[in-house]
C-alpha atoms as a PDB file:
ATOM      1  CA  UNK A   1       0.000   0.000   0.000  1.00  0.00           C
ATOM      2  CA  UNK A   2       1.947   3.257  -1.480  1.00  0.00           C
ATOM      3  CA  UNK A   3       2.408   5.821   1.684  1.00  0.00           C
ATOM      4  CA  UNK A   4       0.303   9.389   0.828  1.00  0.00           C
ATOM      5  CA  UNK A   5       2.407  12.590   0.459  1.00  0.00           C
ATOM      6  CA  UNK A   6       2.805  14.625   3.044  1.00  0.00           C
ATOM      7  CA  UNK A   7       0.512  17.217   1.624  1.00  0.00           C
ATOM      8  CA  UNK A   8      -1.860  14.737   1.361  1.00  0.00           C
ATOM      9  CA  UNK A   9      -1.144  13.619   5.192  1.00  0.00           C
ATOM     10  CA  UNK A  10      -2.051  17.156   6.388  1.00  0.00           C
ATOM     11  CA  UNK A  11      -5.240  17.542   4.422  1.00  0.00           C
ATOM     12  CA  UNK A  12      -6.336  13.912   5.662  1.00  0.00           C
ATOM     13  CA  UNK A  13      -5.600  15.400   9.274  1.00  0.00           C
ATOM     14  CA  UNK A  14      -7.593  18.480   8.657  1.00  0.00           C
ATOM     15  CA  UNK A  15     -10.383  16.541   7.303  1.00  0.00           C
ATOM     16  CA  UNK A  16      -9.918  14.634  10.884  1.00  0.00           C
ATOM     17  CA  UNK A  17     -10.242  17.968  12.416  1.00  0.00           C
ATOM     18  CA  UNK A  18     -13.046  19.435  10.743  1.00  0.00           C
ATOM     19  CA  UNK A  19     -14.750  16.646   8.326  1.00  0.00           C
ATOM     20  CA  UNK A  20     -16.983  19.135   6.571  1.00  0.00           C
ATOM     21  CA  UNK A  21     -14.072  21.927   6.041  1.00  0.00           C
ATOM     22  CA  UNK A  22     -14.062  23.307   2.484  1.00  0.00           C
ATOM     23  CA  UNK A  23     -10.920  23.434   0.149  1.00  0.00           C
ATOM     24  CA  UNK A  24     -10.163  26.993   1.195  1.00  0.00           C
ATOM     25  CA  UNK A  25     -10.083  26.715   4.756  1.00  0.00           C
ATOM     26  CA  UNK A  26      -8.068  23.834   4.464  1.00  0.00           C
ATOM     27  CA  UNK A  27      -5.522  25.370   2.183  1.00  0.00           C
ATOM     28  CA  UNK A  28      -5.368  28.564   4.141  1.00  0.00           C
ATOM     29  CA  UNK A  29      -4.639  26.778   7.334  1.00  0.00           C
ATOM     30  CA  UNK A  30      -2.076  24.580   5.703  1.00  0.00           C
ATOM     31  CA  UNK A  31      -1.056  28.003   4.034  1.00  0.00           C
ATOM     32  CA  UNK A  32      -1.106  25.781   0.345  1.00  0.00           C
ATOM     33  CA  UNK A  33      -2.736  27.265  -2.841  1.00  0.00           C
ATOM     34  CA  UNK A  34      -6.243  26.136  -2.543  1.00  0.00           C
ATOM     35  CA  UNK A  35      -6.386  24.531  -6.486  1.00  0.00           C
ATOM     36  CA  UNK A  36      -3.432  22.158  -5.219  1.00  0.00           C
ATOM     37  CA  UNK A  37      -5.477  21.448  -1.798  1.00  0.00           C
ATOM     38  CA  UNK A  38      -8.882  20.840  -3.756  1.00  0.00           C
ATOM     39  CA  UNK A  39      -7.110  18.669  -6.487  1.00  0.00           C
ATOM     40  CA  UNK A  40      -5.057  16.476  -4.286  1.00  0.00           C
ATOM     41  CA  UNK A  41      -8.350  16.544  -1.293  1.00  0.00           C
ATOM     42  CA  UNK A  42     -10.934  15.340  -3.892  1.00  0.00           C
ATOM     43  CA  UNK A  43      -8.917  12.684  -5.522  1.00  0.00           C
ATOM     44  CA  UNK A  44      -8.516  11.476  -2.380  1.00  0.00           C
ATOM     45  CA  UNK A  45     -12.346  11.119  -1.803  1.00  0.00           C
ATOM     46  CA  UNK A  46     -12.881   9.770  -5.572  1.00  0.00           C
ATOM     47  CA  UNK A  47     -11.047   7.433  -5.076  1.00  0.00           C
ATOM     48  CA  UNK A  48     -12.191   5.842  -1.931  1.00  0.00           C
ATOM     49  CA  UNK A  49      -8.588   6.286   0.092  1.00  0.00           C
ATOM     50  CA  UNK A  50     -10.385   8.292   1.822  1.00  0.00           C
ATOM     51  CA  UNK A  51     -13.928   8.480   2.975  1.00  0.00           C
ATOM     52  CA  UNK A  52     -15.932  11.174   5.441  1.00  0.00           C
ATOM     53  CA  UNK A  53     -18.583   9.074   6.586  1.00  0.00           C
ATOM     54  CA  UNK A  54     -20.875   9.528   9.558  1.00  0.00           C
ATOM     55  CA  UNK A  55     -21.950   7.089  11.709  1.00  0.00           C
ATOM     56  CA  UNK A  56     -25.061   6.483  14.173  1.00  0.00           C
ATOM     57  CA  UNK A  57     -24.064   5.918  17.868  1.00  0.00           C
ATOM     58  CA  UNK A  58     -26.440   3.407  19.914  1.00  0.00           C
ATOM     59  CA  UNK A  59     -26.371   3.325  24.091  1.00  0.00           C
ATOM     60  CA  UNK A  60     -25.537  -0.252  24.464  1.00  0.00           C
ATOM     61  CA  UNK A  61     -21.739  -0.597  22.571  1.00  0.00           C
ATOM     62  CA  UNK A  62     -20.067  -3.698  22.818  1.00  0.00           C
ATOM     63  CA  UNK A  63     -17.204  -5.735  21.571  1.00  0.00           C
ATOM     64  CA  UNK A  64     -17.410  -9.559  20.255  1.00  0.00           C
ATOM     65  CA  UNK A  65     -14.244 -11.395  19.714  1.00  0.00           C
ATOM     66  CA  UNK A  66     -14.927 -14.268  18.183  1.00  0.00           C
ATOM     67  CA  UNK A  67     -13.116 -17.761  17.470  1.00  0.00           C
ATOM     68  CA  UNK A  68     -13.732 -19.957  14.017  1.00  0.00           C
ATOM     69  CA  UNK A  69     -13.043 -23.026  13.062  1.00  0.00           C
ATOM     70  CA  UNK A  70     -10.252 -23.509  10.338  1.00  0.00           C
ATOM     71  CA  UNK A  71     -11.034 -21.965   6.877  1.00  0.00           C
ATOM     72  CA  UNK A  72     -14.391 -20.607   7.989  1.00  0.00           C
ATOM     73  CA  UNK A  73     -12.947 -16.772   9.040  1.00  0.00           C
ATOM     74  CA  UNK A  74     -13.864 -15.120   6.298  1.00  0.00           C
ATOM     75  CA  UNK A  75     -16.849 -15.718   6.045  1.00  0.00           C
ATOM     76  CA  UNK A  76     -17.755 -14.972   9.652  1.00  0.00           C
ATOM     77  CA  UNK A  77     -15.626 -11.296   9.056  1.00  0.00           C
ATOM     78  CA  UNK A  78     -17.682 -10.944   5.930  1.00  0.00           C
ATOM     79  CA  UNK A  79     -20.838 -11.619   7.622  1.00  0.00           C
ATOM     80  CA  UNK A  80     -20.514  -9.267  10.609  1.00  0.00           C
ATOM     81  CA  UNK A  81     -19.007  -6.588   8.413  1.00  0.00           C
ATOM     82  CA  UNK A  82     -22.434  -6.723   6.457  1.00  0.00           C
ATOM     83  CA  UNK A  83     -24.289  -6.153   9.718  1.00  0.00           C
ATOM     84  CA  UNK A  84     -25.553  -2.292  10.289  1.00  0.00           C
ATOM     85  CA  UNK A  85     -24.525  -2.343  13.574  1.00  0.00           C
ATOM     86  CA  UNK A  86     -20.860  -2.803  13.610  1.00  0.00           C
ATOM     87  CA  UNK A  87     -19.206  -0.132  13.381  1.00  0.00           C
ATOM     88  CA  UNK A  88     -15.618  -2.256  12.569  1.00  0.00           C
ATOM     89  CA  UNK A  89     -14.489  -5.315  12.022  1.00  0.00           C
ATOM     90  CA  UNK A  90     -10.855  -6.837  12.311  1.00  0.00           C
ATOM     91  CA  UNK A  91      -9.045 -10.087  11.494  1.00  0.00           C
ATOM     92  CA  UNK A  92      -6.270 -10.335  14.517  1.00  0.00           C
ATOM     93  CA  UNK A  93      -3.755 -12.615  15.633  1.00  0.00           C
ATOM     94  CA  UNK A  94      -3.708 -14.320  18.661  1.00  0.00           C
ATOM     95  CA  UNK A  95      -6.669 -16.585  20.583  1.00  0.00           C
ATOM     96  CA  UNK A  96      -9.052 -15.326  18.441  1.00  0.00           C
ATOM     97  CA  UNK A  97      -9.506 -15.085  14.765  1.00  0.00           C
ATOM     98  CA  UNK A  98     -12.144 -11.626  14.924  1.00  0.00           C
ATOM     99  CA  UNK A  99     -12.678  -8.725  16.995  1.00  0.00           C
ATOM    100  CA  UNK A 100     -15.753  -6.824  15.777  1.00  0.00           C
ATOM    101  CA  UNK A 101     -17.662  -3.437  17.994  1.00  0.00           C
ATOM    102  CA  UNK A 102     -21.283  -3.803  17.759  1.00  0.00           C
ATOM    103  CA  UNK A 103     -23.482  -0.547  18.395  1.00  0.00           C
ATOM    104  CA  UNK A 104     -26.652  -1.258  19.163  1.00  0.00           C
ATOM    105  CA  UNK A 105     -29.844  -0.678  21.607  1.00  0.00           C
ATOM    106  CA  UNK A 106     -29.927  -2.403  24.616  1.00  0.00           C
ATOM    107  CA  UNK A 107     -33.213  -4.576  24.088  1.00  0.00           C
ATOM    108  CA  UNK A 108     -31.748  -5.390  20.729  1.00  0.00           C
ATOM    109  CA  UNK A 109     -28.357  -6.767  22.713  1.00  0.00           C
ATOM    110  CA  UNK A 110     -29.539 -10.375  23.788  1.00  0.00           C
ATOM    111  CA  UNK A 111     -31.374 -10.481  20.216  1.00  0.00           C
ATOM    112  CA  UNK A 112     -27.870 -10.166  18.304  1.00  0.00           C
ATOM    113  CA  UNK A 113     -25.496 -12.157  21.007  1.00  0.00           C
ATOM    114  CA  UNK A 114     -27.475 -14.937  21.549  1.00  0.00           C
ATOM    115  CA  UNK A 115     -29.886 -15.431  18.516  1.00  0.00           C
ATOM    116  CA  UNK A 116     -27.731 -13.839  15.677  1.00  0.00           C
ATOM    117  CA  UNK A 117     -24.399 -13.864  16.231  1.00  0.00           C
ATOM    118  CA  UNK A 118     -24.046 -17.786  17.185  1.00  0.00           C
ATOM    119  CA  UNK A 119     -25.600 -18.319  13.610  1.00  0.00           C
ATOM    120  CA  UNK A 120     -22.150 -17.291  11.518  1.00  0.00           C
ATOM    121  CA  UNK A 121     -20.550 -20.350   9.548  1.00  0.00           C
ATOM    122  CA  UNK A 122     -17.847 -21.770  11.578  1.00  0.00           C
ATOM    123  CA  UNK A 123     -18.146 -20.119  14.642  1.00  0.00           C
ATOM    124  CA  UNK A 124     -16.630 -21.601  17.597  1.00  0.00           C
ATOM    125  CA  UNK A 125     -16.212 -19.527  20.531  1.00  0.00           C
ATOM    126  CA  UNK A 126     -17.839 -15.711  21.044  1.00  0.00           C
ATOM    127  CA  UNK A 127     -15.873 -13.502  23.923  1.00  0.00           C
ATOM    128  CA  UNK A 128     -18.279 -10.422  24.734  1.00  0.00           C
ATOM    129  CA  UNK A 129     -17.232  -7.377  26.445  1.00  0.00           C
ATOM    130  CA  UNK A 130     -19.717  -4.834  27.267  1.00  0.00           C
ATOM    131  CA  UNK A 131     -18.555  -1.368  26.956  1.00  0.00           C
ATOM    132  CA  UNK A 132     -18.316   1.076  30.188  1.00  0.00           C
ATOM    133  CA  UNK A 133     -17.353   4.137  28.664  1.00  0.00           C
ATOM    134  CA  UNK A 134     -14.946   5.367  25.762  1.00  0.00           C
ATOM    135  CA  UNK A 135     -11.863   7.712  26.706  1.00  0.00           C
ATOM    136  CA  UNK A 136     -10.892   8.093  23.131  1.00  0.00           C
ATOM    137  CA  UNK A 137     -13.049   7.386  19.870  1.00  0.00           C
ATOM    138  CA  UNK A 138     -11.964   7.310  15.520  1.00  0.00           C
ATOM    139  CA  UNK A 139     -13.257  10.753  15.815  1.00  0.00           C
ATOM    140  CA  UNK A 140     -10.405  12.048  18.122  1.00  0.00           C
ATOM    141  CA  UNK A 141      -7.910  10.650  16.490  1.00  0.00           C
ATOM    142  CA  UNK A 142      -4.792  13.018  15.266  1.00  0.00           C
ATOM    143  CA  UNK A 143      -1.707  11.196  13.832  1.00  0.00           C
ATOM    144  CA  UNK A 144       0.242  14.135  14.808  1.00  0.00           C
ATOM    145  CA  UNK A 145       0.641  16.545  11.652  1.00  0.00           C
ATOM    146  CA  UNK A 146      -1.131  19.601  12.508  1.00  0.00           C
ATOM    147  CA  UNK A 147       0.199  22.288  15.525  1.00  0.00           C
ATOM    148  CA  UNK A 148      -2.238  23.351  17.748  1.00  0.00           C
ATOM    149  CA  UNK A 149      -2.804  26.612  16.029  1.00  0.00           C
ATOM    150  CA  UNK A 150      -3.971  24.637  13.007  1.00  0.00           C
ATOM    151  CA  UNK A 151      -6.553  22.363  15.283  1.00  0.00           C
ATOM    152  CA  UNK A 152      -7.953  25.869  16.321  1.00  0.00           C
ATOM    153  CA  UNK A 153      -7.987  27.277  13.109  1.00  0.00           C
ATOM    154  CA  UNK A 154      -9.859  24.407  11.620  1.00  0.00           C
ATOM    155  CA  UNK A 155     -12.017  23.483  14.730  1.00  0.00           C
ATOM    156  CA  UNK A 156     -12.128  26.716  17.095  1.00  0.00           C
ATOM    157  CA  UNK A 157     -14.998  24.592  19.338  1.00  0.00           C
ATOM    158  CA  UNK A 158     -13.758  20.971  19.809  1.00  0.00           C
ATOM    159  CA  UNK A 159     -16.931  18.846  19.957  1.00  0.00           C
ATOM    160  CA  UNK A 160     -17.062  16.445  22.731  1.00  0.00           C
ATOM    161  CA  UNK A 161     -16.632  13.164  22.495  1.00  0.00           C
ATOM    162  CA  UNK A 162     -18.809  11.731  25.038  1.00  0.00           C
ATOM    163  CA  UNK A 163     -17.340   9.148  27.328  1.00  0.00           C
ATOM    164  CA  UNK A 164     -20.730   7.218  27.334  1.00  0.00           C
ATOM    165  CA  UNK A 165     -23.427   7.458  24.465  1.00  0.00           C
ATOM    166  CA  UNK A 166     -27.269   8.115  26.106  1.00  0.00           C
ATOM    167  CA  UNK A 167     -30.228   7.299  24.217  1.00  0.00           C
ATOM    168  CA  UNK A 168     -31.374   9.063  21.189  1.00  0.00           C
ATOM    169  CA  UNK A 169     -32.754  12.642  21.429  1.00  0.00           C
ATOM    170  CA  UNK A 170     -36.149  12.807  19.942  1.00  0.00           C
ATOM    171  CA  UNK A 171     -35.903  13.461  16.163  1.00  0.00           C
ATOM    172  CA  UNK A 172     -38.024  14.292  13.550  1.00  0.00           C
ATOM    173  CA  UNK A 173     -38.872  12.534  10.085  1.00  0.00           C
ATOM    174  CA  UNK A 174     -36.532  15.197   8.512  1.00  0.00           C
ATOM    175  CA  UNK A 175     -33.819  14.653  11.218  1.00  0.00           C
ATOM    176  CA  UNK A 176     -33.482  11.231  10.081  1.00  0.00           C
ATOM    177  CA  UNK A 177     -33.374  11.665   6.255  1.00  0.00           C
ATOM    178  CA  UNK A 178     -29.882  13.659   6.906  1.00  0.00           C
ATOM    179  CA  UNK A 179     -28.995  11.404   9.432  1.00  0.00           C
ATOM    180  CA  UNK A 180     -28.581   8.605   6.976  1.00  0.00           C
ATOM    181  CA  UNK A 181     -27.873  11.375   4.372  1.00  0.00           C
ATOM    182  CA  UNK A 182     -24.867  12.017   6.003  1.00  0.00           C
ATOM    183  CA  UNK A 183     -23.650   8.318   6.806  1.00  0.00           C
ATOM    184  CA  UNK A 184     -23.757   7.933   3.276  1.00  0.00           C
ATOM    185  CA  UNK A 185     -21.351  11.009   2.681  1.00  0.00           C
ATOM    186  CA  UNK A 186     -20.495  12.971   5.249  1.00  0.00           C
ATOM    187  CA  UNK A 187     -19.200  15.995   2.959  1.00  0.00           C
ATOM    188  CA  UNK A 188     -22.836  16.503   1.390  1.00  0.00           C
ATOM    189  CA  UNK A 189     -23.771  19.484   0.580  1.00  0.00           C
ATOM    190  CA  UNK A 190     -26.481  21.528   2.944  1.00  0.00           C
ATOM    191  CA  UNK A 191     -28.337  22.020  -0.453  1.00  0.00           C
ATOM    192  CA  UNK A 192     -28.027  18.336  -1.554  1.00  0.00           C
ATOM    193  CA  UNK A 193     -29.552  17.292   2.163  1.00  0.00           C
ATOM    194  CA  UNK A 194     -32.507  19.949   1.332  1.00  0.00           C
ATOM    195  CA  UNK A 195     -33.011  18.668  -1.320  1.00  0.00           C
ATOM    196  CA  UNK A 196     -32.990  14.802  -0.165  1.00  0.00           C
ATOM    197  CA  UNK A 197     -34.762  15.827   3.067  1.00  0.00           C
ATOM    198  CA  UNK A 198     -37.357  18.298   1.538  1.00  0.00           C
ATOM    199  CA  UNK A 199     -36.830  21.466   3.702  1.00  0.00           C
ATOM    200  CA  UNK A 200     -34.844  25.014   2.672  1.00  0.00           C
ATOM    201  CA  UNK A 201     -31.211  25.146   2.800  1.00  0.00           C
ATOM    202  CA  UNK A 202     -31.263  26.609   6.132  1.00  0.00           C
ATOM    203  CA  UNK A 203     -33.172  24.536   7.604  1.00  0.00           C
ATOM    204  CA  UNK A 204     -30.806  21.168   6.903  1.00  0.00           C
ATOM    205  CA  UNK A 205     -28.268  23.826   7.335  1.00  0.00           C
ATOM    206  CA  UNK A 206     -29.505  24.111  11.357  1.00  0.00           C
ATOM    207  CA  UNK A 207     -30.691  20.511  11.742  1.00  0.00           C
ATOM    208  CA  UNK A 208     -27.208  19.027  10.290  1.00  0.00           C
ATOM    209  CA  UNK A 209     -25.690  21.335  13.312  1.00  0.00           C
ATOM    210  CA  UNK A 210     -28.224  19.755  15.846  1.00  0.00           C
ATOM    211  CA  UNK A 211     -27.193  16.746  14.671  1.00  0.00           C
ATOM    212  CA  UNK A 212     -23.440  16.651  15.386  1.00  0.00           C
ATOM    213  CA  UNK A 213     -23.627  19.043  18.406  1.00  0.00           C
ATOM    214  CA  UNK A 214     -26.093  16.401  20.199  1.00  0.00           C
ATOM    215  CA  UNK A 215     -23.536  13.242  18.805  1.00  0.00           C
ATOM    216  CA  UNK A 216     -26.599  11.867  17.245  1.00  0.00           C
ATOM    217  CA  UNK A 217     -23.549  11.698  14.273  1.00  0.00           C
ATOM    218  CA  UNK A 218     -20.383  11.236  14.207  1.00  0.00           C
ATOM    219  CA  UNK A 219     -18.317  12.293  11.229  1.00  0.00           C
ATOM    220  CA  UNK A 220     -15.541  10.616  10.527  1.00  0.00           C
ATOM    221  CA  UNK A 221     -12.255  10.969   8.006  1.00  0.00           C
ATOM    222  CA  UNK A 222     -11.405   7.395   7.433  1.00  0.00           C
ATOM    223  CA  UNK A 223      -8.031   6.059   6.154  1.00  0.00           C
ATOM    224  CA  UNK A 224      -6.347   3.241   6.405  1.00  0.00           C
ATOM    225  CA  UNK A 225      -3.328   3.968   8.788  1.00  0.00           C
ATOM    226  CA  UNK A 226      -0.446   2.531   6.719  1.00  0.00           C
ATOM    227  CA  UNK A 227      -0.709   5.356   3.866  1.00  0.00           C
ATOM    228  CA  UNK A 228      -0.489   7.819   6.795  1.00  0.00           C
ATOM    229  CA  UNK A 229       2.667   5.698   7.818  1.00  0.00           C
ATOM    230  CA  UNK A 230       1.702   3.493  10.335  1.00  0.00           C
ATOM    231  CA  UNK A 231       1.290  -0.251   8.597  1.00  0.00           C
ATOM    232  CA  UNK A 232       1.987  -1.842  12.051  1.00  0.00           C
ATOM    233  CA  UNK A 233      -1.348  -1.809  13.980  1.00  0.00           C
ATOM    234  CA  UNK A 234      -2.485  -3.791  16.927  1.00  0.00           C
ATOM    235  CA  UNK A 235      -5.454  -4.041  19.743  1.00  0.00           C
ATOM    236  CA  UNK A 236      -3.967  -4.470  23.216  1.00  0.00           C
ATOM    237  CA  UNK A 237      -6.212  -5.566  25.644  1.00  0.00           C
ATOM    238  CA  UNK A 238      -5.271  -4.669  29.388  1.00  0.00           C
ATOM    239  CA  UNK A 239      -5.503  -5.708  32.681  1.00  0.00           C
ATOM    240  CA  UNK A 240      -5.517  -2.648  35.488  1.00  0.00           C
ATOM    241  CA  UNK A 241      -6.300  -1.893  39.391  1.00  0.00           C
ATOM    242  CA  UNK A 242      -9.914  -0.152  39.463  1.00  0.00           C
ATOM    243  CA  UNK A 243      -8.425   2.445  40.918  1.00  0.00           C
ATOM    244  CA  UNK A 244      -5.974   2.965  38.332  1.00  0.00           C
ATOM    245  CA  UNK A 245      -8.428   2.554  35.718  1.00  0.00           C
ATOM    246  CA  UNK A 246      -9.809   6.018  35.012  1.00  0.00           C
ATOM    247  CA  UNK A 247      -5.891   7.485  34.730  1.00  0.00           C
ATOM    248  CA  UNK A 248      -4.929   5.226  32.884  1.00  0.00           C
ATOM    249  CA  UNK A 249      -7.835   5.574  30.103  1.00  0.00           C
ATOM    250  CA  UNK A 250      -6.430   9.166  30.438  1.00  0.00           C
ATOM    251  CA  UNK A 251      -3.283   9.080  29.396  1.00  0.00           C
ATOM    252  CA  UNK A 252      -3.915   6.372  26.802  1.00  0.00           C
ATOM    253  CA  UNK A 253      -5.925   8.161  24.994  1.00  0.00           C
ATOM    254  CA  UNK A 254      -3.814  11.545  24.509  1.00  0.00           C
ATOM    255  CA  UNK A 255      -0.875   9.719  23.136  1.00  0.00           C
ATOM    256  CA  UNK A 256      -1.106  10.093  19.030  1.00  0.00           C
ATOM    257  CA  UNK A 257      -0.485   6.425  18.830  1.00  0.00           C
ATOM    258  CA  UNK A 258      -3.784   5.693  20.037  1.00  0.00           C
ATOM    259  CA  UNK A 259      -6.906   5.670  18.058  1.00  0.00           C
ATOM    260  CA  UNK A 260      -9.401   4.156  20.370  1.00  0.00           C
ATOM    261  CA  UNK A 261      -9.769   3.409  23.824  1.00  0.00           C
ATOM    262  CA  UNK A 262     -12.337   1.964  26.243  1.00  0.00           C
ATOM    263  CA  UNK A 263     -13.217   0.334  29.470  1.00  0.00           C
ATOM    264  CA  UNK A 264     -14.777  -3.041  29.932  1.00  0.00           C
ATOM    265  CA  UNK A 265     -16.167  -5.621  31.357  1.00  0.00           C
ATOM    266  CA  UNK A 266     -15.051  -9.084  31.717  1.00  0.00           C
ATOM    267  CA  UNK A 267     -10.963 -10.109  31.903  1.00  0.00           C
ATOM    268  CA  UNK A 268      -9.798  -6.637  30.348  1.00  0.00           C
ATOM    269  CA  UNK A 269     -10.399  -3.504  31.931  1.00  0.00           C
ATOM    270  CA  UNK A 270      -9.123  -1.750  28.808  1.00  0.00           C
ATOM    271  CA  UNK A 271      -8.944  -2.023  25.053  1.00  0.00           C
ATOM    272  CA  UNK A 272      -6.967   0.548  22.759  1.00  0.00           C
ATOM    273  CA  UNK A 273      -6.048   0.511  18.983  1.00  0.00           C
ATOM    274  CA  UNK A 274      -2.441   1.411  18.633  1.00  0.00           C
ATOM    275  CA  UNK A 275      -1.054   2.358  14.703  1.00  0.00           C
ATOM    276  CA  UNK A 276       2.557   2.874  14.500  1.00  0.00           C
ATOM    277  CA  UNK A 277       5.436   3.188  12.130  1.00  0.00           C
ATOM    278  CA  UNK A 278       7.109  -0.218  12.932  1.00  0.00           C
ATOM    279  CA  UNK A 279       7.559  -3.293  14.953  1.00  0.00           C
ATOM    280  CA  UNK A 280      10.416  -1.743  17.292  1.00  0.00           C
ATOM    281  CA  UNK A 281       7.746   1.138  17.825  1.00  0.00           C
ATOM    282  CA  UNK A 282       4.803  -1.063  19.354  1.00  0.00           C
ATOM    283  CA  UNK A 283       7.843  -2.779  21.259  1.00  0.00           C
ATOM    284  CA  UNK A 284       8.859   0.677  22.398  1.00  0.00           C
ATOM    285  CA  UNK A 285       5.556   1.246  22.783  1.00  0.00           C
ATOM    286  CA  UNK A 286       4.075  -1.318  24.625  1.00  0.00           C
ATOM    287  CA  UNK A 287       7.468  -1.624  27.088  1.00  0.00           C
ATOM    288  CA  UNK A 288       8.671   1.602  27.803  1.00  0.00           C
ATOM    289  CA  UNK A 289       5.868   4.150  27.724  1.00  0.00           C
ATOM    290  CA  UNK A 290       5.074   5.542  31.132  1.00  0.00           C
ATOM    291  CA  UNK A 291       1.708   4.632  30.964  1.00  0.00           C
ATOM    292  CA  UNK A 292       2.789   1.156  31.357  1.00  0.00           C
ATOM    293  CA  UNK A 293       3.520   1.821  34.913  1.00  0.00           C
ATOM    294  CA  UNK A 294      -0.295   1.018  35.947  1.00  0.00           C
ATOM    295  CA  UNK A 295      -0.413  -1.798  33.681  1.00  0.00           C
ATOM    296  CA  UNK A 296      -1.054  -5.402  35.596  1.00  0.00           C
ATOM    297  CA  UNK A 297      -0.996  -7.709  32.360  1.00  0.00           C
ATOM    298  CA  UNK A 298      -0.940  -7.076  28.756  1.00  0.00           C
ATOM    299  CA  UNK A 299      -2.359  -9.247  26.096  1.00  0.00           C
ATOM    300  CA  UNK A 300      -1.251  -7.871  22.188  1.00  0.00           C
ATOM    301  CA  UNK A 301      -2.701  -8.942  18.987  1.00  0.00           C
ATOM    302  CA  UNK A 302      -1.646  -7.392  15.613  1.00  0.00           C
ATOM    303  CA  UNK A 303      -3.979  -6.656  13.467  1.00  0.00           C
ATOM    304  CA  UNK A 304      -3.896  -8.589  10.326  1.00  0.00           C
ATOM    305  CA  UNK A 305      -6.711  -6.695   7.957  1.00  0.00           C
ATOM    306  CA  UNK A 306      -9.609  -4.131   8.757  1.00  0.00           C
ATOM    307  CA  UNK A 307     -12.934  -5.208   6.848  1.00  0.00           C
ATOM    308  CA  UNK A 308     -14.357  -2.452   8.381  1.00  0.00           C
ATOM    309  CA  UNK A 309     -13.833   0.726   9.900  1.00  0.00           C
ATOM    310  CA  UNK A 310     -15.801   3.243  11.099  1.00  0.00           C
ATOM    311  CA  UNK A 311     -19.034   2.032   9.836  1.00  0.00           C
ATOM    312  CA  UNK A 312     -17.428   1.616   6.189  1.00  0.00           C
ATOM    313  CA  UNK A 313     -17.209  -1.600   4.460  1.00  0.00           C
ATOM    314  CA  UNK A 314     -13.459  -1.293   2.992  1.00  0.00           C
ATOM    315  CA  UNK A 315     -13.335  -1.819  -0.765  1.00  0.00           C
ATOM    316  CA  UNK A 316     -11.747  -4.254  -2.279  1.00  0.00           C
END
């Protein structure tokens, strides 16, 4: 897979930033002519490297990882990255053959786990952790190219990323139609969602605001980490004190390495997606980091291929 440019590195972590940011307040951040930064942004998009994609967050999160029997693991990763509710889907090393995050409601949760889910080809064994809360989602992700002055420039107003997702805010027929507008492409235009939804420009204009202010959506720039230089990726799954939990979520999730981090239930206490540059990195990583100092046990498994990500089925 042939490493981006680093032009094309920043205006990936811009569109991380701010996924709705037009060509010319991208350029003028990265201080670029904006023809070069709309050229090399929207072949970036045409081509499917990249993807802004929202994504609909559910109250009952939880992750499945899931053991097959020889020769059947495709099929069971193909089959839960088809499902709506999983949000991704990975082939690992290690134990298990599949770690997937499911988003759902909670009186759909015994529905999927124990009617659904045991109905893949070839399944063997299903591991369920329950979510707690997330220190660190896709959506706050920053591989490290942009100062601080650009983060402001781009987003002046951080939205939150909410440690634990609450039901649904009452929405309206209208609020749904750009809902799933917006899954579809998260860069649509506020006239294209009038237009799809049926209402003025200002008026999908206001309710596409509602929509990301309340986390209803999520909008998301999704890559895949090895053309932003970081092939080696892995999910390490950690054992903690409780009362070393919390900091330790903390401080995970403000290193750059990290992409994702939560709290569990079960054996782990916390899971985090680490992408690096190499091997001797996640060693690095993974042994001489100071956040290792409140780590009991740690469990690593590499990450072999993403199916999904964010929501996104990943094209062939």
């Amino acid at each position: 897979m042939q490493e981006l440019t680093l032009l094309e590195k920043q205006i990936v972590a811009a569109l991380q930033t701010d996924p709705r940011a037009s060509w010319r307040k991208i350029a003028a951040v990265l201080r670029e002519p904006e023809r070069t930064v709309a050229r090399r942004g929207s072949e970036l998009l045409e081509s499917g490297l990249v993807a802004v994609r929202g994504i609909r967050l559910r109250p009952t999160p939880v992750l499945v990882e899931i053991r097959c029997a020889p020769g059947t693991s495709r099929v069971a990763v193909q089959a839960l990255a088809q499902r709506r509710d999983t949000s991704f889907v990975y082939t690992v090393t290690g134990s298990s053959d599949c770690v997937a995050e499911i988003l759902t409601d909670r009186h759909r949760l015994h529905v999927a786990l124990a009617d659904e889910l045991p109905g893949i080809a070839g399944l063997q064994r299903i591991n369920t952790y329950p979510i707690l809360r997330y220190f660190k989602t896709l959506r706050a992700w920053q591989p490290g190219l942009l100062t601080p002055e650009q983060h402001r420039a781009l987003q002046p107003v951080p939205l939150a990323d909410p440690a634990v997702f609450g039901s649904y805010p009452e929405m309206t027929a209208v609020d749904e139609q750009i809902a799933d507008a917006l899954c579809e492409d998260g860069r649509m235009p506020f006239e294209a969602l009038a237009r799809r939804s049926g209402v003025s420009e200002a008026t999908a204009r206001r309710r596409t605001e509602w929509l990301l202010e309340t986390n209803v959506v999520h909008l998301r720039a999704l890559v895949e980490p090895a053309l932003m230089g970081l092939p080696v990726e892995a999910l390490l799954w950690i054992k903690t004190s409780p009362a070393r939990l919390e900091s330790l979520g903390q401080r995970l999730s403000k290193r750059p390495e990290v992409r994702y981090v939560a709290a569990l239930t079960g054996e782990y206490q916390i899971v985090a997606d680490v992408t690096v540059a190499t091997n001797e990195a996640l060693y690095e990583f993974t042994t001489s980091s100071d956040w290792t100092e409140d780590v009991v046990q740690l469990s690593t498994s590499l990450l072999l291929d993403a199916r999904k990500r964010g929501g996104r089925v990943r094209p062939s």
